[in-house]
N, C-alpha and C. Protein backbone atom coordinates (compact mmCIF):
# COMPACT_ATOMS: atom_id res chain seq x y z
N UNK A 1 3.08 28.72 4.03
CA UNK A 1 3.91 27.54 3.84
C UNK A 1 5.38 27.84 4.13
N UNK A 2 5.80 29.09 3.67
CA UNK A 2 7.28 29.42 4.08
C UNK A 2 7.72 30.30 5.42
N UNK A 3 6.49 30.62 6.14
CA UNK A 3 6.48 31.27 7.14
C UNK A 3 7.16 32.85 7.11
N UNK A 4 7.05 33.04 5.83
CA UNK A 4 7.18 34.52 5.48
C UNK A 4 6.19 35.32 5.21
N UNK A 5 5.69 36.71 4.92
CA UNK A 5 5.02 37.46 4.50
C UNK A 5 5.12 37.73 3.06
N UNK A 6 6.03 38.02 3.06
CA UNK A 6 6.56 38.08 1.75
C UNK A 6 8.04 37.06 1.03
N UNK A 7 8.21 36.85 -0.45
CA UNK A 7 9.01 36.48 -0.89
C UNK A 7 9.92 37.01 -1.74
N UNK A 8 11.28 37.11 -1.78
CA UNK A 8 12.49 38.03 -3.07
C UNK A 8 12.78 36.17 -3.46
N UNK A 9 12.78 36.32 -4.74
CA UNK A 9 13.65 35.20 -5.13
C UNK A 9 13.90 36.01 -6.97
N UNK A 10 15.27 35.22 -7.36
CA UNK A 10 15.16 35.51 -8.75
C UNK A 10 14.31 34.77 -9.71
N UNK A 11 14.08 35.39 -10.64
CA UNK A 11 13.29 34.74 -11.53
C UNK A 11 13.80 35.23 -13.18
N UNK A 12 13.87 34.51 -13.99
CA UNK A 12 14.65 34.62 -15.24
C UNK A 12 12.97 33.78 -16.38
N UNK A 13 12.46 34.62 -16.54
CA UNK A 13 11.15 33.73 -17.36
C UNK A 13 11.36 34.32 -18.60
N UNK A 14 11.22 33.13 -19.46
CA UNK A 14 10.95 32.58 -20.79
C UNK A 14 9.52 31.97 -20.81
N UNK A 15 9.13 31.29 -19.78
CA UNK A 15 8.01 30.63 -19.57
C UNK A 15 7.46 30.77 -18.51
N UNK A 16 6.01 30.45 -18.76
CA UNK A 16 4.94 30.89 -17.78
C UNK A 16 3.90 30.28 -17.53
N UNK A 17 3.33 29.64 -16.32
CA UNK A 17 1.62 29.29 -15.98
C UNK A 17 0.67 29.90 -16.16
N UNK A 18 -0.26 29.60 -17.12
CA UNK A 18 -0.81 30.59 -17.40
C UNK A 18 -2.49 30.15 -16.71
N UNK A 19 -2.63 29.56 -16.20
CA UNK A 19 -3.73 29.55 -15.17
C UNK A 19 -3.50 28.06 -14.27
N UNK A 20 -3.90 27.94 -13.40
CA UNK A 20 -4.20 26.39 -12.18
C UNK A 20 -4.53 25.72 -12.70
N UNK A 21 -4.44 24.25 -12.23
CA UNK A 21 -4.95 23.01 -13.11
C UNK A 21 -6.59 22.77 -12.41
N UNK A 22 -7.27 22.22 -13.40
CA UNK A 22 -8.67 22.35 -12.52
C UNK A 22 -9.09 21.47 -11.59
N UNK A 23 -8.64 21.83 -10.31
CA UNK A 23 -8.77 20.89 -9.39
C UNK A 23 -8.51 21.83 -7.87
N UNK A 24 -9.89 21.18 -6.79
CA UNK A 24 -10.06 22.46 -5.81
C UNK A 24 -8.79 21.88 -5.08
N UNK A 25 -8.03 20.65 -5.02
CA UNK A 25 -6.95 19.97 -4.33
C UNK A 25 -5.45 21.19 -4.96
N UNK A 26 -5.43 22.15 -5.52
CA UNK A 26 -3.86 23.00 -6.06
C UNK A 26 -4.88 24.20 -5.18
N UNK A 27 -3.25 24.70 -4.20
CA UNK A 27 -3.26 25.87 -3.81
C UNK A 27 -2.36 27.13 -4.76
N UNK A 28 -2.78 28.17 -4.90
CA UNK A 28 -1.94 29.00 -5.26
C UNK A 28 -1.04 29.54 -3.91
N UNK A 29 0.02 29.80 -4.49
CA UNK A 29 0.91 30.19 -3.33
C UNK A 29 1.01 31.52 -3.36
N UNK A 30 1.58 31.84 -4.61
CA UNK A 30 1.97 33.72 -4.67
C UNK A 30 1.68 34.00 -6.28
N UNK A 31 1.50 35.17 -6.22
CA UNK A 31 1.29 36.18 -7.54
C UNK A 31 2.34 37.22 -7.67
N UNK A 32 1.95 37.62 -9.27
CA UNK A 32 2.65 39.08 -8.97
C UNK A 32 2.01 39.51 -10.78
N UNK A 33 2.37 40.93 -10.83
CA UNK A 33 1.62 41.15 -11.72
C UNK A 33 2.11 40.70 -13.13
N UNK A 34 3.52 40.43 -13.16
CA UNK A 34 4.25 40.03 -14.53
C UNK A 34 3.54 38.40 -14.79
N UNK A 35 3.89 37.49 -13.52
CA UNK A 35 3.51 36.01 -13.52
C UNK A 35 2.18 35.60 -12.05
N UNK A 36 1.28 35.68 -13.31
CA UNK A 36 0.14 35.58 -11.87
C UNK A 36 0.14 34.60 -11.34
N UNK A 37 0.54 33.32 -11.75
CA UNK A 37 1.10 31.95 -10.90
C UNK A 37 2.76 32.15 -10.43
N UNK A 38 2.64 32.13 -9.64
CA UNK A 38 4.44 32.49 -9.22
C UNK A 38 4.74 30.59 -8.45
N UNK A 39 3.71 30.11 -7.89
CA UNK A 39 3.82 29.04 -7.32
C UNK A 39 2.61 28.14 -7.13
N UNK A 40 3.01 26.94 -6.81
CA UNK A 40 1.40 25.99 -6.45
C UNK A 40 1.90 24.77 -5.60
N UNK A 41 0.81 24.19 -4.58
CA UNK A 41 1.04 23.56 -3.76
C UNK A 41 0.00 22.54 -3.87
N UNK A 42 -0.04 20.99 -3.63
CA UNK A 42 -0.61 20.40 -3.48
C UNK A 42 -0.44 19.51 -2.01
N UNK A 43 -1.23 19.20 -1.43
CA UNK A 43 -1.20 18.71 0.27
C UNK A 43 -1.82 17.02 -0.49
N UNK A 44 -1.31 16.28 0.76
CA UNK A 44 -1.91 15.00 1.16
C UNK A 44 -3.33 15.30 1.50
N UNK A 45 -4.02 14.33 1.15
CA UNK A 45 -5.50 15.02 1.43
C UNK A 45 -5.60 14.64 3.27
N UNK A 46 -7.04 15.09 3.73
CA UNK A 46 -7.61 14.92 4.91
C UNK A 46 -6.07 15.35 5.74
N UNK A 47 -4.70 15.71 5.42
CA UNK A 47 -3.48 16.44 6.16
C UNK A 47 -3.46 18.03 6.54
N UNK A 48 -2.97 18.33 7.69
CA UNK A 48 -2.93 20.02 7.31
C UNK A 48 -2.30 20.09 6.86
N UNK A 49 -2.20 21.60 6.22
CA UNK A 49 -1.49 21.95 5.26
C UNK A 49 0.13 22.46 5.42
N UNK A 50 1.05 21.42 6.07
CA UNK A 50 2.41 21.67 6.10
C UNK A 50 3.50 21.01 5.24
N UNK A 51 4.74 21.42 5.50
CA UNK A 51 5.44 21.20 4.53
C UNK A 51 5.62 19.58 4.71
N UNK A 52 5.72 18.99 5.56
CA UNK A 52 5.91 17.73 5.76
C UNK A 52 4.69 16.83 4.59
N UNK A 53 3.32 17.99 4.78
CA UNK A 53 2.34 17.12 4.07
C UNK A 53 1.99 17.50 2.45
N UNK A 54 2.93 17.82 1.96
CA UNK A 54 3.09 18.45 0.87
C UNK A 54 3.02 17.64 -0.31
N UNK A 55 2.05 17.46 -0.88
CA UNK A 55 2.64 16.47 -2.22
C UNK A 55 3.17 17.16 -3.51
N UNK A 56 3.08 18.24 -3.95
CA UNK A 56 3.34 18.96 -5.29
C UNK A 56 3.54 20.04 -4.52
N UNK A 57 5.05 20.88 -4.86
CA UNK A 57 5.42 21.89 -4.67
C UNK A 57 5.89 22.80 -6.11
N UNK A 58 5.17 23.50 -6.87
CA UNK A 58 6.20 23.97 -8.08
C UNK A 58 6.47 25.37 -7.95
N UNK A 59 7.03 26.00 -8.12
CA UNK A 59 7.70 27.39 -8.12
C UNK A 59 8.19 28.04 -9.44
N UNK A 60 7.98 29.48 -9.68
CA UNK A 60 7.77 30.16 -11.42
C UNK A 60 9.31 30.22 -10.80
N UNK A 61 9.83 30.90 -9.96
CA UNK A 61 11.01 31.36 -9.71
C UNK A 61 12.40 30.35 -9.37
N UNK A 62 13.67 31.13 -9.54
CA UNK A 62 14.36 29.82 -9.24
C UNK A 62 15.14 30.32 -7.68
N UNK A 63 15.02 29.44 -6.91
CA UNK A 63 14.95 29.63 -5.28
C UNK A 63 16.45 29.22 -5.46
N UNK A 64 17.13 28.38 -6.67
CA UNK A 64 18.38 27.91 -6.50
C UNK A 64 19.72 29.08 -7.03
N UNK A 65 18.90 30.03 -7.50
CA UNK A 65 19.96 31.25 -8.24
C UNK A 65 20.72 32.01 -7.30
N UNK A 66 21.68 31.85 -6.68
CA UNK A 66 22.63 33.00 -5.98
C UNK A 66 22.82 33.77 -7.15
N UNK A 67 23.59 35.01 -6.45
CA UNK A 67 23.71 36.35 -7.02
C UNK A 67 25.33 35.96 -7.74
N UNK A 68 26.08 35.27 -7.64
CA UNK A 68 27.20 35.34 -8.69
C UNK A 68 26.10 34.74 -10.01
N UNK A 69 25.47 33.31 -10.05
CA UNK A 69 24.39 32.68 -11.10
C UNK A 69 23.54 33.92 -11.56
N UNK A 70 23.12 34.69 -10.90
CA UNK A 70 22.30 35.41 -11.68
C UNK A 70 23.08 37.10 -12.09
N UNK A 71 24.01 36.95 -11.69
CA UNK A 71 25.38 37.94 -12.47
C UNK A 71 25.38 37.23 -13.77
N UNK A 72 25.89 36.49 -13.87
CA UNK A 72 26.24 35.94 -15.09
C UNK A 72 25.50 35.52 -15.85
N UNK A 73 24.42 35.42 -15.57
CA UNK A 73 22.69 35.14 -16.66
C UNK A 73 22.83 36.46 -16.89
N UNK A 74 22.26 37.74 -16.09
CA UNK A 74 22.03 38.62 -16.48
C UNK A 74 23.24 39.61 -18.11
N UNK A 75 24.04 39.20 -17.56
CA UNK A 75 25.39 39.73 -18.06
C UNK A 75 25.31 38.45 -19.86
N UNK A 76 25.24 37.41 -19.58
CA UNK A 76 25.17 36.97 -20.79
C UNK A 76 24.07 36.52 -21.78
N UNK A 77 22.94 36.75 -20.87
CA UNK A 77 21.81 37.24 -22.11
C UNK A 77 21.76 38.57 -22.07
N UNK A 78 22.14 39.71 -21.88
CA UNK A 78 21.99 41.42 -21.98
C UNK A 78 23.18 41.08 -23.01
N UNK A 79 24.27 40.70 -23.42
CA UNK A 79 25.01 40.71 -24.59
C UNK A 79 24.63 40.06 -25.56
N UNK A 80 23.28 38.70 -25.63
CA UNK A 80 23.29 38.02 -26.16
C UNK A 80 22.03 38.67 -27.39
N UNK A 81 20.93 39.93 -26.37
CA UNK A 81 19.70 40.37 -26.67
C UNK A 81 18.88 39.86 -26.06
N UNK A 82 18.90 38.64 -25.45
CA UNK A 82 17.49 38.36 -24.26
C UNK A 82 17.09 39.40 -23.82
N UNK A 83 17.91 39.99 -22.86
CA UNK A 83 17.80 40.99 -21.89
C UNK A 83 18.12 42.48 -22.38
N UNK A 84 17.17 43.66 -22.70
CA UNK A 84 17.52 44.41 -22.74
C UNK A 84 18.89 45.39 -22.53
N UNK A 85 19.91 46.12 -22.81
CA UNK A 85 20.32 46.56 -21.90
C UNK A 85 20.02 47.17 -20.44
N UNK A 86 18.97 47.69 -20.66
CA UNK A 86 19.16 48.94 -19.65
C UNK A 86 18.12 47.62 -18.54
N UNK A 87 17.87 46.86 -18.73
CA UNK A 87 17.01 46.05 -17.35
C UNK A 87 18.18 45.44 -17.06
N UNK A 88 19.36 45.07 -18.07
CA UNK A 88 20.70 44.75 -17.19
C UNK A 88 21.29 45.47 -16.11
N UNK A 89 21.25 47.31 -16.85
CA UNK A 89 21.48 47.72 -15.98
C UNK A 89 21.12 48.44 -14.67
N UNK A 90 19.81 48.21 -14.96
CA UNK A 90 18.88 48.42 -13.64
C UNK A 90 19.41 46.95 -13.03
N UNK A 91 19.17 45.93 -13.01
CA UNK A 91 19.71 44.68 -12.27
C UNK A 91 21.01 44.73 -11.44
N UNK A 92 22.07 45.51 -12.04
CA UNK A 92 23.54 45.62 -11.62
C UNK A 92 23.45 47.10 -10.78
N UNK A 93 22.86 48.05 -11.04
CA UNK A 93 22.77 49.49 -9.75
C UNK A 93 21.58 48.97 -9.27
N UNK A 94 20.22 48.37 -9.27
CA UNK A 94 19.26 48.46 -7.72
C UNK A 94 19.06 47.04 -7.61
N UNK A 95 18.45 46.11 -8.34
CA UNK A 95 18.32 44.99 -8.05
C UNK A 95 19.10 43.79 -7.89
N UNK A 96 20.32 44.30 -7.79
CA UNK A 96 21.07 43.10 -7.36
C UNK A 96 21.43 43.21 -5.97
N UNK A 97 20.82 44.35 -5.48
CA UNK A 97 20.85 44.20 -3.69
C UNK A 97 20.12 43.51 -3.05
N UNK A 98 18.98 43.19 -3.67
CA UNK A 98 17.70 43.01 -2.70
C UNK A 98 17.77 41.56 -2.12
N UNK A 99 17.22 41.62 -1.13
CA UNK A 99 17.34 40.64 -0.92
C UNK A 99 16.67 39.34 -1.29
N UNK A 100 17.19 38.39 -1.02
CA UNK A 100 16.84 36.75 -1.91
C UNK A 100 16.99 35.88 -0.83
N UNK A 101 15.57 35.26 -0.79
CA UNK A 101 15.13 34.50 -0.11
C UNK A 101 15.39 32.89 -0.70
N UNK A 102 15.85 32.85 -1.92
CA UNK A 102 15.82 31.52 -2.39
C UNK A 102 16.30 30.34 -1.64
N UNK A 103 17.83 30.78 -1.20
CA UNK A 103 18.13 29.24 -0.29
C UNK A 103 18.05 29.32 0.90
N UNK A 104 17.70 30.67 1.33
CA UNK A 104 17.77 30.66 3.14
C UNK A 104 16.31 30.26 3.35
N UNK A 105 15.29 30.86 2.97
CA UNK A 105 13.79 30.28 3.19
C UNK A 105 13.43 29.22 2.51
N UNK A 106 13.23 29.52 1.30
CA UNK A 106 12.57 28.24 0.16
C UNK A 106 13.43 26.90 0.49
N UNK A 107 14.88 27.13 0.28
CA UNK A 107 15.52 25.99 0.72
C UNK A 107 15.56 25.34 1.81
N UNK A 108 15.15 25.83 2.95
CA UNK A 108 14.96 25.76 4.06
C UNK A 108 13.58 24.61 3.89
N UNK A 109 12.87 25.42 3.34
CA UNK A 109 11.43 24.69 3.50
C UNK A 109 11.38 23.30 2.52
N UNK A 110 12.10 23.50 1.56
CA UNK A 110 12.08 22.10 0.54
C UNK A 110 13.09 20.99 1.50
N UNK A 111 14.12 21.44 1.96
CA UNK A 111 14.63 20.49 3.32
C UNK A 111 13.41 19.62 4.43
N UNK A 112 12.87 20.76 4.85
CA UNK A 112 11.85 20.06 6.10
C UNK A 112 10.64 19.05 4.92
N UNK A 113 10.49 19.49 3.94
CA UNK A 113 9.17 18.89 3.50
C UNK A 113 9.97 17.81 2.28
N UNK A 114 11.81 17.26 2.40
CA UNK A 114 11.80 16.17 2.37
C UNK A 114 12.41 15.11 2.99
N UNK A 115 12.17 16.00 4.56
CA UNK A 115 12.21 15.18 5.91
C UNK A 115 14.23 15.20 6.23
N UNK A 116 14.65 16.17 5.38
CA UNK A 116 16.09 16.09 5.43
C UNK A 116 16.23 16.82 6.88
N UNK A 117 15.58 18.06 7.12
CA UNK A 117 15.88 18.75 8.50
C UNK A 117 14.03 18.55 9.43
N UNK A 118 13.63 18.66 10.55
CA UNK A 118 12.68 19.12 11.62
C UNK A 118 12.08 20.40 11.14
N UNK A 119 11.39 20.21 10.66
CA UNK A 119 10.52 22.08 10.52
C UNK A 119 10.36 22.63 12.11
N UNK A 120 10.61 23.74 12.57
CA UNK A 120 11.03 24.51 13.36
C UNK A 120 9.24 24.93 13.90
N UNK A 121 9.40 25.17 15.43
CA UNK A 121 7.83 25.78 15.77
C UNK A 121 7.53 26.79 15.56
């Protein structure tokens, strides 16, 4: 659906999916081992499956977090006790490099599938 292999986005969970709704019409999109629903997709029926034909898009992660937003989450729940220290400071020396796909891909794709831009060939 995003024409990637893989996805980096941030994710800040308090909350979680904890299994699909029962219905063979929800795709799972991605996993991972912390949040085994990371995403879900629902299509227009008898449509292929593109973003244009998309009826339910939900996402565990937030595709809208730049890295100053998630500086300052990290930084004020690690003072607050949400956040451990030391996963703060793993966040601030390795993981605040990586890269984040949130608004260049995901955003990209929530554009074409609500007809704001042409999805690309």
């Amino acid at each position: 659906l995003f024409r990637v292999e893989e996805l980096n986005i941030q994710q800040m969970h308090r909350d979680h999916v904890p299994s699909l709704p029962p219905s063979n019409d929800i795709h799972l999109l991605a996993s991972t081992p912390i949040s085994p629903i990371q995403g879900m997709a629902m299509f227009f029926p008898s449509q292929p499956h593109t973003l244009q034909n998309t009826h339910i898009l939900t996402l565990q992660g937030h595709p809208e977090f730049v890295q100053d937003i998630v500086d300052q989450l990290v930084e004020l729940r690690s003072k607050s006790g949400i956040i451990p220290k030391d996963l703060a400071e793993e966040y601030f020396t390795v993981r605040r490099e990586w890269r984040n796909d949130g608004v260049d891909v995901i955003g990209s794709a929530i554009c074409t599938m609500l007809a704001v831009h042409e999805e690309e060939a």
